[in-house]
N, C-alpha and C. Protein backbone atom coordinates (compact mmCIF):
# COMPACT_ATOMS: atom_id res chain seq x y z
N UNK A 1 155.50 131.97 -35.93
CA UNK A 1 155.45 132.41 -34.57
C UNK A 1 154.07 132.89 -34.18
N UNK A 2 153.22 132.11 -34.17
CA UNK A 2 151.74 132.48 -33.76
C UNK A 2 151.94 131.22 -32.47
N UNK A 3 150.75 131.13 -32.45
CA UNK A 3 150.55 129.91 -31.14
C UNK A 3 151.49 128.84 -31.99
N UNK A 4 152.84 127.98 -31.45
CA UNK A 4 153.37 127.20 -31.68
C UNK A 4 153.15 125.68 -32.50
N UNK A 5 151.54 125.86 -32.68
CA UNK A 5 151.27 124.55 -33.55
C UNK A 5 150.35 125.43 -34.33
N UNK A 6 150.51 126.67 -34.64
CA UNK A 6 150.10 127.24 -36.16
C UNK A 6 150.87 128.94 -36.44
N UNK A 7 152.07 127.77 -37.23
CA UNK A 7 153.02 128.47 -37.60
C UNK A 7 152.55 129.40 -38.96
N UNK A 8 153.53 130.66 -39.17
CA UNK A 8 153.03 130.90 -40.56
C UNK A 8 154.57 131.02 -41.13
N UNK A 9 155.23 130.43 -41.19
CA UNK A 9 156.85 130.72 -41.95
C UNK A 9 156.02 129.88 -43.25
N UNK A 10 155.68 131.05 -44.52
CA UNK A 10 154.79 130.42 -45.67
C UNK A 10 155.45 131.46 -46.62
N UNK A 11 155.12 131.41 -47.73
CA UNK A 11 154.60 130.62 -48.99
C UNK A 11 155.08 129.27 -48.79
N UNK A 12 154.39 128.01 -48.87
CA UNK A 12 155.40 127.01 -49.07
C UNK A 12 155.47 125.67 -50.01
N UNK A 13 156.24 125.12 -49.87
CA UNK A 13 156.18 124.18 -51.48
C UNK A 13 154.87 123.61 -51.29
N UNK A 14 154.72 122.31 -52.19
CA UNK A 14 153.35 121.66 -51.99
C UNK A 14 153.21 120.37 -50.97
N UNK A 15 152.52 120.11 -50.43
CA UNK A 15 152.20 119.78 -49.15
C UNK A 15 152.88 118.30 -49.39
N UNK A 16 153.29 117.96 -48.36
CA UNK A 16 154.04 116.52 -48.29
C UNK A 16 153.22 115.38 -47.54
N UNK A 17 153.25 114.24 -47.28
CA UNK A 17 152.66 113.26 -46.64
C UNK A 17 154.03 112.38 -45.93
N UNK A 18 154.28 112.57 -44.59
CA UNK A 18 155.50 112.19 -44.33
C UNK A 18 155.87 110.81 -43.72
N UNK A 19 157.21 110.70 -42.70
CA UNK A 19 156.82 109.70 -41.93
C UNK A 19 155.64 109.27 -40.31
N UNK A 20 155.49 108.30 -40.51
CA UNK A 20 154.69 107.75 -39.36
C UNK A 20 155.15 108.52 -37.82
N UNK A 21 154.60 108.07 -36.79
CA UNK A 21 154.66 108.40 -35.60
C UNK A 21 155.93 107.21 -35.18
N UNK A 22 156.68 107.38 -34.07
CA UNK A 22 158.25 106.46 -33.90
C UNK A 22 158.01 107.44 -32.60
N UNK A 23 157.79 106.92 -31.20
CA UNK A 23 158.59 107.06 -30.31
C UNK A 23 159.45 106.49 -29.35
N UNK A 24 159.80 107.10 -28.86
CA UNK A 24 161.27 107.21 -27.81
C UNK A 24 162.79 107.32 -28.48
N UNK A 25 162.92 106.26 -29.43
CA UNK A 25 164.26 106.52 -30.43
C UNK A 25 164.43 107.26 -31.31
N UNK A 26 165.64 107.46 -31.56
CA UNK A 26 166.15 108.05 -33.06
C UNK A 26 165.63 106.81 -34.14
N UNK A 27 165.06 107.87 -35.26
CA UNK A 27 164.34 107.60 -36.26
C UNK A 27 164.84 108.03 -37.81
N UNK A 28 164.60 107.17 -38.74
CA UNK A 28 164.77 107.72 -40.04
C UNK A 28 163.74 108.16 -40.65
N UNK A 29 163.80 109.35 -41.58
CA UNK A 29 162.86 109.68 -41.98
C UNK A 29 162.92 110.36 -42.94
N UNK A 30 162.27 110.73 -43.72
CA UNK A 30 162.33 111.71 -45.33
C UNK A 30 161.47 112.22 -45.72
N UNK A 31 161.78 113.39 -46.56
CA UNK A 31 160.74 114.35 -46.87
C UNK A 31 160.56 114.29 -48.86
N UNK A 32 159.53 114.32 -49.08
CA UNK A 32 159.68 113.90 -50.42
C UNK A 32 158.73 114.58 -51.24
N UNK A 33 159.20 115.11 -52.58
CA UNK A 33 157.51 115.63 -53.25
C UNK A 33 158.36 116.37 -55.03
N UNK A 34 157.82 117.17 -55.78
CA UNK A 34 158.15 116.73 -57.18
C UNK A 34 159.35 117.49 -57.43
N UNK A 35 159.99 118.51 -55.81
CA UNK A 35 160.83 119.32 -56.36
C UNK A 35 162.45 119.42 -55.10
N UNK A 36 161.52 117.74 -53.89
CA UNK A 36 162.44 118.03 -53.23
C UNK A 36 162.73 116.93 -52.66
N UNK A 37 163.46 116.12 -52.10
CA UNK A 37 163.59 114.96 -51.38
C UNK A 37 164.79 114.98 -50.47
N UNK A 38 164.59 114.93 -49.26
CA UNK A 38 166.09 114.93 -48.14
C UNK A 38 165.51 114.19 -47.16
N UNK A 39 166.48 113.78 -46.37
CA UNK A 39 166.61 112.59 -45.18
C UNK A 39 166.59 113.29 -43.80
N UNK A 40 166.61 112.58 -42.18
CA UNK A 40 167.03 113.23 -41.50
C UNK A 40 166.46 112.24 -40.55
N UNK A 41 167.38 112.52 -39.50
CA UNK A 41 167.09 111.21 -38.33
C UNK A 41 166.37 112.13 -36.91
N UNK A 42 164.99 112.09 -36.57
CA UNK A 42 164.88 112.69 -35.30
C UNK A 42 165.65 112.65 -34.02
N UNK A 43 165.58 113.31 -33.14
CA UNK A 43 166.08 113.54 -32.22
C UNK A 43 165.80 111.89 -31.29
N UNK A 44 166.65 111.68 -30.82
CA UNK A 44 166.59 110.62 -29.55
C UNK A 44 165.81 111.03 -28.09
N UNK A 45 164.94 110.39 -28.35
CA UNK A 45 163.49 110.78 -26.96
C UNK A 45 162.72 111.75 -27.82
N UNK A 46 162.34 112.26 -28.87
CA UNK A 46 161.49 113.02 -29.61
C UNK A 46 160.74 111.84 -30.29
N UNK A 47 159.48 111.71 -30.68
CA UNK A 47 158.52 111.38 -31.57
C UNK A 47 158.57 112.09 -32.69
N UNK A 48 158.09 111.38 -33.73
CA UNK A 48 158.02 111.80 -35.33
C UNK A 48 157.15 111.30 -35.61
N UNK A 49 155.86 112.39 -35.96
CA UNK A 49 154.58 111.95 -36.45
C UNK A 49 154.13 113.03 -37.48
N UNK A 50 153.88 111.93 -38.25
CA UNK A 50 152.94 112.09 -39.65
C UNK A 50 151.74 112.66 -39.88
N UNK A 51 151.19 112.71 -38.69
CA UNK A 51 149.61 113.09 -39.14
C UNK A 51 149.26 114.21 -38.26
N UNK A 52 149.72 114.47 -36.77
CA UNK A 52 149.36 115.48 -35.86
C UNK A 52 148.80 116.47 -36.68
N UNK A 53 150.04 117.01 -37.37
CA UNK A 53 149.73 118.40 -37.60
C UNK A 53 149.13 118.82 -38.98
N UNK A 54 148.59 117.59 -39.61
CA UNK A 54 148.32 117.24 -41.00
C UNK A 54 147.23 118.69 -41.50
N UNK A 55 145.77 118.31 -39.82
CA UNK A 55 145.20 119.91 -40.38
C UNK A 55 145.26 120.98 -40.22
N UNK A 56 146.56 121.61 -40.02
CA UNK A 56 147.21 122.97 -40.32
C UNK A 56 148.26 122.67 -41.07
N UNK A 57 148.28 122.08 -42.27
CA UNK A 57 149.02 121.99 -43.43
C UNK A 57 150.62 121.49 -42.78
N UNK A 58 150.73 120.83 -41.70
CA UNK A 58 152.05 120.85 -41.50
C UNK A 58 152.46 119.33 -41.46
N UNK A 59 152.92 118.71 -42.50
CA UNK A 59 153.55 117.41 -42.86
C UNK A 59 153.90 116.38 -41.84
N UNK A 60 155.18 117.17 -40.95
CA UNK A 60 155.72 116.00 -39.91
C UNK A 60 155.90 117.42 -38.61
N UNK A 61 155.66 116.73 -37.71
CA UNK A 61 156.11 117.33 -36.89
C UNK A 61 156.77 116.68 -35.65
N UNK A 62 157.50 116.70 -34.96
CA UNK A 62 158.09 116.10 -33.69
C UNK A 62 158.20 116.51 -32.48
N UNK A 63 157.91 115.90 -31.31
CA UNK A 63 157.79 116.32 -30.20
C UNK A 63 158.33 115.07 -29.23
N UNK A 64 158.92 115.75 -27.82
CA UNK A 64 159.41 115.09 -26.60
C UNK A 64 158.37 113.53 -26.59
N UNK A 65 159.09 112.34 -26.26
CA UNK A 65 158.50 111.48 -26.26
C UNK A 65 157.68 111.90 -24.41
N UNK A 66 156.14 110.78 -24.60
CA UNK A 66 155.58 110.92 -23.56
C UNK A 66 154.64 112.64 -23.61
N UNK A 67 155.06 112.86 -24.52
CA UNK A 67 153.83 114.33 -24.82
C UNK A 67 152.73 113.92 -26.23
N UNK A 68 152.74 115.33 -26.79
CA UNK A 68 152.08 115.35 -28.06
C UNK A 68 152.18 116.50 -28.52
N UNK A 69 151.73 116.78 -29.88
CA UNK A 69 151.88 117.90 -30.45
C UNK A 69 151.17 119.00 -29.65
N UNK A 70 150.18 118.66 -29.24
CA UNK A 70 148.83 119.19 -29.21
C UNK A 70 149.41 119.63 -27.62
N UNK A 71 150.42 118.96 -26.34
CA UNK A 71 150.36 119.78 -24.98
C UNK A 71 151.88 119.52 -24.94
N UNK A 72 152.46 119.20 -25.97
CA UNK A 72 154.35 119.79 -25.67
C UNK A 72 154.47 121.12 -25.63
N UNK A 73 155.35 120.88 -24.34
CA UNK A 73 156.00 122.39 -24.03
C UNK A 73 156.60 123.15 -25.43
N UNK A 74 157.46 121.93 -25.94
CA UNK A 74 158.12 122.80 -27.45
C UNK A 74 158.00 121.74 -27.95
N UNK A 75 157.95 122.21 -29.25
CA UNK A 75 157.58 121.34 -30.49
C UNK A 75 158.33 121.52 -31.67
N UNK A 76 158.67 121.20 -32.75
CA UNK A 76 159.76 120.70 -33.77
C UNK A 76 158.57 120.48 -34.91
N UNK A 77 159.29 121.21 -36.41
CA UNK A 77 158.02 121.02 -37.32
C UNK A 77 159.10 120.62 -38.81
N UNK A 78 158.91 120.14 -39.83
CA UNK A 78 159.76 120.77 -40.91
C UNK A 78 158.85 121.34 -41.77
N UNK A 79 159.35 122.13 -42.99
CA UNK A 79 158.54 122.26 -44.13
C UNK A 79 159.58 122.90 -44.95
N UNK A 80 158.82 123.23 -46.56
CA UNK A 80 159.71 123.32 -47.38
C UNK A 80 159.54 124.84 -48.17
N UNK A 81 159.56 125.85 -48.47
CA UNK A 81 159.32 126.67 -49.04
C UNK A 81 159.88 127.58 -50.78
N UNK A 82 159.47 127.84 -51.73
CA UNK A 82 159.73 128.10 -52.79
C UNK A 82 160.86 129.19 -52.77
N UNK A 83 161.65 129.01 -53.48
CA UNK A 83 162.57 130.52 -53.03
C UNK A 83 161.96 131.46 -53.60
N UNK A 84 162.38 132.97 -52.99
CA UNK A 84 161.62 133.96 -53.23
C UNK A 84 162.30 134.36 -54.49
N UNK A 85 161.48 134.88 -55.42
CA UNK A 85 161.48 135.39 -56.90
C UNK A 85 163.05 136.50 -56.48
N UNK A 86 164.06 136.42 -57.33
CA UNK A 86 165.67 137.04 -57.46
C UNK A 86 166.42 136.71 -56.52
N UNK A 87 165.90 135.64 -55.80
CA UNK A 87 167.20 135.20 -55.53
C UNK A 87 168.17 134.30 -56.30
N UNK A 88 169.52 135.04 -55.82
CA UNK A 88 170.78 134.44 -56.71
C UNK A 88 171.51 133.52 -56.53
N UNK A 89 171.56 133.27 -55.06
CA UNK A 89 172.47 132.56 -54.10
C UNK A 89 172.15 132.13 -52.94
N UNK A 90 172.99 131.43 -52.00
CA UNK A 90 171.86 130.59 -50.87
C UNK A 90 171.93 131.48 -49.78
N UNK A 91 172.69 133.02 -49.61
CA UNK A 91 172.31 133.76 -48.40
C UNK A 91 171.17 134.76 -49.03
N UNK A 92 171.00 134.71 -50.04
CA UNK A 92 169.75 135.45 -50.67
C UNK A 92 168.79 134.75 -50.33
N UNK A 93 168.72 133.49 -50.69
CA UNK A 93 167.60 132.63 -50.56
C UNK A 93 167.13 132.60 -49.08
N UNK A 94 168.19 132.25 -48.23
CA UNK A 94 167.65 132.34 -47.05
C UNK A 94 167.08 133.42 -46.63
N UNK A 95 167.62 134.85 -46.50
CA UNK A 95 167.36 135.85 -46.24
C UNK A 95 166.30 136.16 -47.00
N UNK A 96 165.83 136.14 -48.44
CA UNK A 96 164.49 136.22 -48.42
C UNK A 96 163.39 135.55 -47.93
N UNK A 97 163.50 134.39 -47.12
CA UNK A 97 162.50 133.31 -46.94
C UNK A 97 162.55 134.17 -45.37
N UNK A 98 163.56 134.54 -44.52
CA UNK A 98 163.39 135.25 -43.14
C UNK A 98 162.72 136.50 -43.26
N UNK A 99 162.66 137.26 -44.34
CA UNK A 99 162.05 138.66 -44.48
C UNK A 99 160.38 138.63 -44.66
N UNK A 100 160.69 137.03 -45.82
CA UNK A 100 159.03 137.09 -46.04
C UNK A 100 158.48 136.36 -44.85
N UNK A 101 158.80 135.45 -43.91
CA UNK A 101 158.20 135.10 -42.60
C UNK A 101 157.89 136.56 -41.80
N UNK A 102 158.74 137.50 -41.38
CA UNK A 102 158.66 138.80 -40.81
C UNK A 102 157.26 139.44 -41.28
N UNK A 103 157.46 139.44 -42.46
CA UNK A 103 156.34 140.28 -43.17
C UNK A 103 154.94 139.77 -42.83
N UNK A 104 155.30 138.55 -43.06
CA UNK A 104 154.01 137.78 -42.21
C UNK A 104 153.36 137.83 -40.82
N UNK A 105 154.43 137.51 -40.04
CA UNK A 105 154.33 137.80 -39.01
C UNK A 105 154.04 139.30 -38.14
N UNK A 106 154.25 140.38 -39.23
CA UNK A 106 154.27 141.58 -38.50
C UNK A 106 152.70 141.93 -39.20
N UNK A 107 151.91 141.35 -40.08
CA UNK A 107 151.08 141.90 -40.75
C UNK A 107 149.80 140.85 -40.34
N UNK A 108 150.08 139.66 -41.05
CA UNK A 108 148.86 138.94 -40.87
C UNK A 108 148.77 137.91 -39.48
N UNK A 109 149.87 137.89 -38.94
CA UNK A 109 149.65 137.86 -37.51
C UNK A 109 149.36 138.64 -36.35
N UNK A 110 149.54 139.79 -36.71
CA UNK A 110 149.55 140.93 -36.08
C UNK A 110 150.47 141.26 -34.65
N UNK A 111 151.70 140.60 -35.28
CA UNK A 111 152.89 141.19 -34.04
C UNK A 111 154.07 142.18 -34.88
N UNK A 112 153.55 143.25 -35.01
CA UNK A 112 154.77 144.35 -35.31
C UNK A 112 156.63 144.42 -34.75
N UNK A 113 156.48 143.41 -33.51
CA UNK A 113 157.04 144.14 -33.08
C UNK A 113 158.60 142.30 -33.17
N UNK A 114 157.85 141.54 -33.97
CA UNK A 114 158.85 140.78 -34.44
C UNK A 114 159.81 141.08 -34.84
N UNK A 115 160.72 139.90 -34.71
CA UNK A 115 162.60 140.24 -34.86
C UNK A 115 162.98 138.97 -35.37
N UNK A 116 164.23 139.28 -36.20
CA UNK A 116 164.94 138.03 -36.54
C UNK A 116 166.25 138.45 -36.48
N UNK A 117 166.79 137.16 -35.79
CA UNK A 117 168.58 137.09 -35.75
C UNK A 117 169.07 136.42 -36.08
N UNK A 118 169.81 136.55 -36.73
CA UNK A 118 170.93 135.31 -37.10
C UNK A 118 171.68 134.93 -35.92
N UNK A 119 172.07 133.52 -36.09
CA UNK A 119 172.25 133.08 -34.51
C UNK A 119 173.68 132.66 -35.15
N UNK A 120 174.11 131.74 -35.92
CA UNK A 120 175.09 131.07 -36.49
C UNK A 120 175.04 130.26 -37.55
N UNK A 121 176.02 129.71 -38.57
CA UNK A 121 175.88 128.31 -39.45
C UNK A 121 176.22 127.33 -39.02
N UNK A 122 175.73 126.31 -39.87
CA UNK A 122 176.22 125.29 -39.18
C UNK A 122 175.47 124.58 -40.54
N UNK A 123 176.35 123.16 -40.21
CA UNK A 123 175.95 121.90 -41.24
C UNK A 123 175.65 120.93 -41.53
N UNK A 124 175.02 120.55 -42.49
CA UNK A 124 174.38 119.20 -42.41
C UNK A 124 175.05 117.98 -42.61
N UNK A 125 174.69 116.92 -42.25
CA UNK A 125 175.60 115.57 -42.81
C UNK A 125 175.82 115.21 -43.68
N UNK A 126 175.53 115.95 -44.65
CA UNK A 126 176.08 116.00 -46.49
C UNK A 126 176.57 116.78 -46.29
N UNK A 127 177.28 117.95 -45.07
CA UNK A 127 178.24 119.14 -45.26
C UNK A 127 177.18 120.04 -45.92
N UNK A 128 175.84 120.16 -46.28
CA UNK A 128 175.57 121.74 -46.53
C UNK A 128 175.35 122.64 -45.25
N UNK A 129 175.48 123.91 -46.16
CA UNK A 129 175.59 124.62 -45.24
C UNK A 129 174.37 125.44 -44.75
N UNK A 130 173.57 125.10 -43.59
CA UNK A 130 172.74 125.99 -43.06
C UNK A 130 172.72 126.94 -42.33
N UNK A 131 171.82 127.56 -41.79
CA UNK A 131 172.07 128.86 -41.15
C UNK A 131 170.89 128.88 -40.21
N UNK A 132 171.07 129.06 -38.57
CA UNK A 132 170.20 129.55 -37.50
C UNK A 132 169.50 130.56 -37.46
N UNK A 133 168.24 130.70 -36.94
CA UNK A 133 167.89 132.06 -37.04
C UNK A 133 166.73 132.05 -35.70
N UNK A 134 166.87 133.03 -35.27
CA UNK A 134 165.88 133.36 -33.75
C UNK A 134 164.82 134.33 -34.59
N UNK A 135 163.70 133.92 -33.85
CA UNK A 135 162.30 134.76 -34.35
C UNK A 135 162.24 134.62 -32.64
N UNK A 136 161.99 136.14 -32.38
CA UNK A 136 160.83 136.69 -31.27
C UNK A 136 160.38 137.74 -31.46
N UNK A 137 159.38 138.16 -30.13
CA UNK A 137 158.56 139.25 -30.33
C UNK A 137 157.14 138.75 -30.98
N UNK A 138 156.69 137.71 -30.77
CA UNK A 138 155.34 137.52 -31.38
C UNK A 138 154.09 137.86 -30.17
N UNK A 139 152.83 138.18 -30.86
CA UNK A 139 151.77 138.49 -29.50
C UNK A 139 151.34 137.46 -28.62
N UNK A 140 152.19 136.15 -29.33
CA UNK A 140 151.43 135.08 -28.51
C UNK A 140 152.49 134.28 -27.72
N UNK A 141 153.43 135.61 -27.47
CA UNK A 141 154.91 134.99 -26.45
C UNK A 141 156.17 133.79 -26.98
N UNK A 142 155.77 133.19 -27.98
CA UNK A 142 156.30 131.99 -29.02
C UNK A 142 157.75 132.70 -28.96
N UNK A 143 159.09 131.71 -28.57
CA UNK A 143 160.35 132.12 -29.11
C UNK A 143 160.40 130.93 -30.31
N UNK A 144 160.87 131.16 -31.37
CA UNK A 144 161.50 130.14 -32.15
C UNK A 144 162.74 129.90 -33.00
N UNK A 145 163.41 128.82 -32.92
CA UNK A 145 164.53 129.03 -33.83
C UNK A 145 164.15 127.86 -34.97
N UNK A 146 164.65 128.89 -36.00
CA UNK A 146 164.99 127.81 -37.74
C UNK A 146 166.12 127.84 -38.06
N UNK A 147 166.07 126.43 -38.82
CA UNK A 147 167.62 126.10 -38.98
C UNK A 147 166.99 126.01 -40.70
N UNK A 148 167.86 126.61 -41.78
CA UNK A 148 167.25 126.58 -42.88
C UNK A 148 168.25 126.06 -43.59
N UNK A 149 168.03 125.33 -45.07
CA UNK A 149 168.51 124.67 -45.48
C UNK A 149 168.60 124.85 -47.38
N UNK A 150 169.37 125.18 -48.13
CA UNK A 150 168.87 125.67 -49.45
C UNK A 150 169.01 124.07 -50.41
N UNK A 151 168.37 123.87 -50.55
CA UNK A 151 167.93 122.27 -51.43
C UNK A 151 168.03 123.05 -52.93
N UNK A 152 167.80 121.81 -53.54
CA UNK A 152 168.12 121.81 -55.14
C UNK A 152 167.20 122.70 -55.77
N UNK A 153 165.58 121.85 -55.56
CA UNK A 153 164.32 122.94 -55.77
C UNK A 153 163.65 123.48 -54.36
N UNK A 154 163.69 123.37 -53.10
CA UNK A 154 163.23 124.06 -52.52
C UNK A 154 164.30 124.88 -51.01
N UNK A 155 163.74 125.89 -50.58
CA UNK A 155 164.35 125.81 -48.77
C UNK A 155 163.67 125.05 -48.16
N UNK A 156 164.33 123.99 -47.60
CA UNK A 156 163.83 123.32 -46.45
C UNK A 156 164.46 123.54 -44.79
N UNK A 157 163.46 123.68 -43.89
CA UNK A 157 164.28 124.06 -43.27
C UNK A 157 163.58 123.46 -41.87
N UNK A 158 163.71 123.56 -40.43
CA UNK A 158 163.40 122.74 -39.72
C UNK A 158 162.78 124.23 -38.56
N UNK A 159 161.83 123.68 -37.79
CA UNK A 159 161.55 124.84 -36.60
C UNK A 159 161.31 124.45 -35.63
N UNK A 160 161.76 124.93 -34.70
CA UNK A 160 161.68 124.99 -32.62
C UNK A 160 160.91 126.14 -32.47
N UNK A 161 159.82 125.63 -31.55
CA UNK A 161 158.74 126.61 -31.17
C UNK A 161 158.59 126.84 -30.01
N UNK A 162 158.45 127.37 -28.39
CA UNK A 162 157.96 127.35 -27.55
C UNK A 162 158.05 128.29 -26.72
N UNK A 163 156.70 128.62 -25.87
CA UNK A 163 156.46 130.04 -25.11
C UNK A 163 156.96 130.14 -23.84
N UNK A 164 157.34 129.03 -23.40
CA UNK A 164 158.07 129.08 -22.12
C UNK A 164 160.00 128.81 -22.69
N UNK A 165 160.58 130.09 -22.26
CA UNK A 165 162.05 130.21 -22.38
C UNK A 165 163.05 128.59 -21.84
N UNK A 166 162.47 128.27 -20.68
CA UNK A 166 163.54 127.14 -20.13
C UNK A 166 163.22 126.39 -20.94
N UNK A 167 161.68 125.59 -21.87
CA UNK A 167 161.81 124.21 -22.46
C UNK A 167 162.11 125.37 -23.53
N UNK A 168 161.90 126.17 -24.01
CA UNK A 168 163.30 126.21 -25.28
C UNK A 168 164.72 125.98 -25.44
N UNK A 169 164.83 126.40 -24.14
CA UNK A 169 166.71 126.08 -24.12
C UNK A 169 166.86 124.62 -23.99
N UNK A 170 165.92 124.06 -23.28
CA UNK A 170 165.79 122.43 -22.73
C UNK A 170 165.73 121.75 -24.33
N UNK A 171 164.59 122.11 -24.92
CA UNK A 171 165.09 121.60 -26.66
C UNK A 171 165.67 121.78 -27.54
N UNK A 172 166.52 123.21 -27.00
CA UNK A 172 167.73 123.68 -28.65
C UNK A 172 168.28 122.54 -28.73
N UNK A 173 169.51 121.74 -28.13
CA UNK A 173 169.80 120.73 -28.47
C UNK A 173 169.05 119.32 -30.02
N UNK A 174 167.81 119.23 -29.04
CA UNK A 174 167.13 118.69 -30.08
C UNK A 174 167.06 118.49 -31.62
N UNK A 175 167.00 120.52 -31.68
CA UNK A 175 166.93 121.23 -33.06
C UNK A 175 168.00 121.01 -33.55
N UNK A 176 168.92 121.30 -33.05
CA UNK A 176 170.63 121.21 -33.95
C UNK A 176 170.63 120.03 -34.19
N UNK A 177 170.40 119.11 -33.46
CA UNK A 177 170.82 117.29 -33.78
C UNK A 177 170.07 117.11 -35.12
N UNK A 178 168.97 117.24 -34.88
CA UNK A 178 167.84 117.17 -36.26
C UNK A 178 168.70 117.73 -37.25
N UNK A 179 168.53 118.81 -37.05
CA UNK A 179 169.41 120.10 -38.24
C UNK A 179 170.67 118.99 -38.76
N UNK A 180 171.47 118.74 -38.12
CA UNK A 180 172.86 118.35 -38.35
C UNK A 180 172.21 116.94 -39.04
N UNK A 181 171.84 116.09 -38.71
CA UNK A 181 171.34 115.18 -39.68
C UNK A 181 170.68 115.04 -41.11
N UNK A 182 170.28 116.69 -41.59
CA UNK A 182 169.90 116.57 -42.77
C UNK A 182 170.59 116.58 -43.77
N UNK A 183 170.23 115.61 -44.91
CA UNK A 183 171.09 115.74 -46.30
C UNK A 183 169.86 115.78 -47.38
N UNK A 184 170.19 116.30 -48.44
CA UNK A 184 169.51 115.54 -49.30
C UNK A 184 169.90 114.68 -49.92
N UNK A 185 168.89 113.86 -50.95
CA UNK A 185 168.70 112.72 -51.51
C UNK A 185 168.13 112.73 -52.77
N UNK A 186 168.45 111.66 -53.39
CA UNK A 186 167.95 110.81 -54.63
C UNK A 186 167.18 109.74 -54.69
N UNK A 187 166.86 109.00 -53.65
CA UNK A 187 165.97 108.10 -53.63
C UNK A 187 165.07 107.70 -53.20
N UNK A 188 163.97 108.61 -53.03
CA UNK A 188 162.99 108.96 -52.12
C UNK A 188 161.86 108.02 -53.19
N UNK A 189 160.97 106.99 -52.44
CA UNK A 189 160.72 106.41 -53.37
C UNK A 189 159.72 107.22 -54.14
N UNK A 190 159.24 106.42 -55.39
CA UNK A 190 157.88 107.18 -55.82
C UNK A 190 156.57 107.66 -55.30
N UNK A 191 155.92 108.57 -55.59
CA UNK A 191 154.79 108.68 -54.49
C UNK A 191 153.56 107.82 -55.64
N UNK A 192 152.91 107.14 -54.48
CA UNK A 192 151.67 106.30 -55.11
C UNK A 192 150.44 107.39 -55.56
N UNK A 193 150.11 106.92 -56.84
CA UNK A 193 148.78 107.18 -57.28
C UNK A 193 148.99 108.53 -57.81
N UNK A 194 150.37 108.60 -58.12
CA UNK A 194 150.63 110.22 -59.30
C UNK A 194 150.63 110.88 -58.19
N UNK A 195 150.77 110.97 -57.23
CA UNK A 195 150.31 112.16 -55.83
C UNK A 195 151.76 112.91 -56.27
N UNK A 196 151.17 114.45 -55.86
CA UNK A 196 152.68 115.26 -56.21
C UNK A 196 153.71 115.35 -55.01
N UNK A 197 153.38 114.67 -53.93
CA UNK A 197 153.82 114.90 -52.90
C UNK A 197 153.62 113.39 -52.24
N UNK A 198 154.95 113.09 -51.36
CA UNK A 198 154.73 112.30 -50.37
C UNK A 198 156.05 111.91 -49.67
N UNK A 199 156.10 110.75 -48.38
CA UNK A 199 157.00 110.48 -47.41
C UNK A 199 156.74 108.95 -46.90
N UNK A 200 158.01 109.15 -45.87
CA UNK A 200 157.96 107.59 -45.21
C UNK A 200 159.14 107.67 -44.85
N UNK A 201 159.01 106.18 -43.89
CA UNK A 201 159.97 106.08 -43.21
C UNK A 201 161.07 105.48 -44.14
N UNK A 202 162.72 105.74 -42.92
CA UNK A 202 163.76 105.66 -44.66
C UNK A 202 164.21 104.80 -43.84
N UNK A 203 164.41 103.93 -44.77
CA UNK A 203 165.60 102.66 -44.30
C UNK A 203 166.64 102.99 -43.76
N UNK A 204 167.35 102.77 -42.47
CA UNK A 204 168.99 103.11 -42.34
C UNK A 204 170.07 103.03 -43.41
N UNK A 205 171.19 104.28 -43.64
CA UNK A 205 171.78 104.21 -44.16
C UNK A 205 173.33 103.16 -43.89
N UNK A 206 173.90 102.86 -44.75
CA UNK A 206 175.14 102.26 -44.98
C UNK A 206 176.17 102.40 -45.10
């Protein structure tokens, strides 16, 4: 929750190389690297691009077709993060990954006056079970919601960013569709050249 295209919801796994840019349709796509691999189809009229947000460490990000990362009202990011050291279980896991974003946010962003809510669960198309969460209160007006996700080796989880209230409500939709489409996977292909990390576009499923 800083300016909307430099997020800090961090520590996070190791950097991914994802899918390409796809607009106007729903898209396949996957996230892939040595500890995590899951699927997920963008939103219909959202773009999915690979490289926008590449130099602020952020893999894929998606935005309203006919915009860009760089002047969408709201914007859509994923990434993956390490679980925090004792956690036992996946409301631990989550809940530590929302405390340590806070901490962040109230310290090295410098908005004290951040909040997090749990909004609801909800699930993915493999049936796991994720969980909503509202971040406001940042200095730079940013509302956002994450939809988080507890994977095998990492949290992955998805984020809605934006400083104007109506295109947030105008894209929650968006977020849940995304959200609800994620599963993970097993067959994410290999990444070329030993790289510990990488992506692409996924073939439709069957």
């Amino acid at each position: 929750m800083t300016d909307h295209r430099n997020p800090l919801l961090i520590p996070l796994a190791p950097a991914l190389m994802l899918v390409l840019a796809a607009p106007a349709m729903a898209t396949e796509g996957y996230a892939a690297g040595k500890n995590h691999c899951y699927r997920f189809t963008s939103p219909a009229g959202w773009a999915l691009d690979g490289a926008a947000g590449k130099e602020q460490g952020i893999p894929v990000v998606f935005y309203p077709d006919k915009s860009s990362w760089s002047d969408a009202p709201a914007v859509i990011y994923t990434r993956q993060a390490e679980f925090v050291a004792g956690a036992s279980d996946d409301k631990q896991k989550i809940q530590g990954q929302v405390d340590r974003a806070l901490t962040r946010l109230r310290t090295a962003n410098e908005s004290p006056d951040s909040k997090a809510t749990f909004v609801r669960a909800l699930s993915g198309r493999d049936g796991t079970r994720g969980e909503l969460w509202k971040f406001t209160g940042d200095k730079f007006g940013n509302t956002e919601m994450t939809a988080y996700f507890v994977g095998r080796g990492t949290l992955n989880f998805f984020v809605l960013s934006a400083r104007d209230p109506a295109e947030f409500e105008r894209a929650l939709p968006a977020l849940v569709a995304l959200a609800e489409s994620y599963r993970e996977a097993d067959d994410c292909k290999p990444c070329p050249d030993k790289a510990e990390s990488c992506g692409g576009k996924a073939a439709p499923e069957h």
